[in-house]
C-alpha atoms as a PDB file:
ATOM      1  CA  UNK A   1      96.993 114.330  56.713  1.00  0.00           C
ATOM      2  CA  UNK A   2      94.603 111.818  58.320  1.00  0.00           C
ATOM      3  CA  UNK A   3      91.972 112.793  55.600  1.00  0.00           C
ATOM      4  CA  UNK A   4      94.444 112.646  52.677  1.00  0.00           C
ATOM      5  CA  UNK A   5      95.136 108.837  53.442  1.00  0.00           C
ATOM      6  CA  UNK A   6      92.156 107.460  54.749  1.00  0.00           C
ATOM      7  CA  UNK A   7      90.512 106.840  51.186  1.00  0.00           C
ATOM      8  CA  UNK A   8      94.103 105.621  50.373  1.00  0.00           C
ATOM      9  CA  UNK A   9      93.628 102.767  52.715  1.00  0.00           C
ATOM     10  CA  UNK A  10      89.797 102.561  51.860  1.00  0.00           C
ATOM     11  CA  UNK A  11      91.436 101.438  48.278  1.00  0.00           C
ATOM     12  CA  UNK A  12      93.814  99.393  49.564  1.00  0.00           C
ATOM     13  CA  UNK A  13      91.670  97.382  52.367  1.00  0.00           C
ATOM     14  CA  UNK A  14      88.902  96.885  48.850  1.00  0.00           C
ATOM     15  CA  UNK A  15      91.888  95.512  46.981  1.00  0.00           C
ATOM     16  CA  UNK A  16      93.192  93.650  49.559  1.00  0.00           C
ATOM     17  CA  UNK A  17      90.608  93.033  52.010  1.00  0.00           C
ATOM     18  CA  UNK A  18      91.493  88.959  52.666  1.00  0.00           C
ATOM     19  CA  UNK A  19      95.109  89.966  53.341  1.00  0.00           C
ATOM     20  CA  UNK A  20      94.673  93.566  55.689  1.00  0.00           C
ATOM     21  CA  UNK A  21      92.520  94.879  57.727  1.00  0.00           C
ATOM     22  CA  UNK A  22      92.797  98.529  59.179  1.00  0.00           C
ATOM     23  CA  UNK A  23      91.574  99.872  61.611  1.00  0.00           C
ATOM     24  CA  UNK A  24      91.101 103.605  62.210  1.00  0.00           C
ATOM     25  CA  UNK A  25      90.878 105.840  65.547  1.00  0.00           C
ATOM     26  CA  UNK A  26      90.345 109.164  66.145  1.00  0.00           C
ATOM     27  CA  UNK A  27      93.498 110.725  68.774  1.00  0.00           C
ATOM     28  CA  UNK A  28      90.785 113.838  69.481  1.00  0.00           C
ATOM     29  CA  UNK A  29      88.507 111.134  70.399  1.00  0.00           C
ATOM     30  CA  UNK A  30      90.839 108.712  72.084  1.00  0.00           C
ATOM     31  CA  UNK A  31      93.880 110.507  73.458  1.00  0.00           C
ATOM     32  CA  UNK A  32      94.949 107.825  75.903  1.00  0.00           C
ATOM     33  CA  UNK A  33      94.982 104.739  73.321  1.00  0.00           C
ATOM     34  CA  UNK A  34      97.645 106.108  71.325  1.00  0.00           C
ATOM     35  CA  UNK A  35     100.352 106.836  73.682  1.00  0.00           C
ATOM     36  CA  UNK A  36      99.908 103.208  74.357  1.00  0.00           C
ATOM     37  CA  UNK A  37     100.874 102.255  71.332  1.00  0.00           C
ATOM     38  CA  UNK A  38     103.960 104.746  71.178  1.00  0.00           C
ATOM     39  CA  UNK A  39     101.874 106.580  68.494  1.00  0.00           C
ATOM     40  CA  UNK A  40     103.939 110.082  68.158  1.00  0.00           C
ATOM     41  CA  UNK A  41     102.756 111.366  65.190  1.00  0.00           C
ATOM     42  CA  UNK A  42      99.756 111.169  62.981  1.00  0.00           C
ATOM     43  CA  UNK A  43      98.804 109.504  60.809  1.00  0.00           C
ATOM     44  CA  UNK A  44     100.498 106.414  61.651  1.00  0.00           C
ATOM     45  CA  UNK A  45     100.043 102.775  60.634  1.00  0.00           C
ATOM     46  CA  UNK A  46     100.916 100.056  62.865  1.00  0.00           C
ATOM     47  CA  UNK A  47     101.195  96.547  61.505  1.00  0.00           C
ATOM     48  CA  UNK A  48     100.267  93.638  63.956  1.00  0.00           C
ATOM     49  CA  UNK A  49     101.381  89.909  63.477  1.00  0.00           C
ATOM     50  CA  UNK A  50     100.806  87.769  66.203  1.00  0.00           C
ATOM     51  CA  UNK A  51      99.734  90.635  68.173  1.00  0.00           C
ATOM     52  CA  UNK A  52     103.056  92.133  68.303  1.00  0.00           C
ATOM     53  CA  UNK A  53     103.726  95.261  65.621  1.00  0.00           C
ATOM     54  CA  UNK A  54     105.921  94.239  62.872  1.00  0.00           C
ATOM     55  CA  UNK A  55     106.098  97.594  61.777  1.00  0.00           C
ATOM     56  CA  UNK A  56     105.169 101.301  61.852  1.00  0.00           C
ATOM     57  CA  UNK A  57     104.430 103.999  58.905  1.00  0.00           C
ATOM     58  CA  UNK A  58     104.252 107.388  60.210  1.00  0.00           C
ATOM     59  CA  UNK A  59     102.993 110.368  57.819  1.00  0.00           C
ATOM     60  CA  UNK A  60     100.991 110.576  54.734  1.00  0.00           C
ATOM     61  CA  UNK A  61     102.200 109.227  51.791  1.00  0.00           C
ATOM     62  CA  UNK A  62     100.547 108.586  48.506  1.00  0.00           C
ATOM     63  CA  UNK A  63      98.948 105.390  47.508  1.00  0.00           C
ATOM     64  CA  UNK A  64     101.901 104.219  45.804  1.00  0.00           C
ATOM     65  CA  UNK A  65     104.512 104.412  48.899  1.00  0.00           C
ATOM     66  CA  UNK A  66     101.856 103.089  51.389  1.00  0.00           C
ATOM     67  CA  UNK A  67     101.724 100.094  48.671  1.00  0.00           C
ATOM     68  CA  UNK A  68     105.610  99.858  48.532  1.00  0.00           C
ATOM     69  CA  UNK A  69     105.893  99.674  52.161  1.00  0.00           C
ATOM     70  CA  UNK A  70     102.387  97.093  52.857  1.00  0.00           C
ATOM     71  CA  UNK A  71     104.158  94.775  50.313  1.00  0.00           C
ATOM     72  CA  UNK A  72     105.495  91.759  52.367  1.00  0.00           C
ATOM     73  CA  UNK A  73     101.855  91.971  54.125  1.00  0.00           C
ATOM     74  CA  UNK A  74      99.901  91.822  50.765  1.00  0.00           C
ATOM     75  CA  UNK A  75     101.558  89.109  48.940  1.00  0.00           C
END
């Protein structure tokens, strides 16, 4: 699922690069950083404002629905 919407977000980030940034990070790679973040399933998007997260998108879901849901954060 990871694969599926990382060139989702590759779009979006190109589209929308002065309004979003993501960052991604491998769990495999980095299994202690996620728990931190009360990541319990992958792939999930956090949102940060003001360092705080403002919210949380858990699963892949097509371009469209990832769009739907960044909305307040890309206008």
């Amino acid at each position: 699922p990871c694969r599926q919407v990382a060139p989702i977000l590759d779009e979006i980030a190109g589209a929308h690069g002065d309004k979003i940034t993501f960052f991604k990070m491998n769990v495999d790679e980095n299994p202690v950083t996620p728990s931190s973040y009360r990541v319990t399933g992958i792939p999930t998007i956090n949102v940060y404002q003001g360092g705080e997260v403002v919210k949380s998108i858990v699963g892949a879901k097509p371009k469209a629905a990832l769009l739907n849901e960044l909305a307040d954060y890309l206008a």
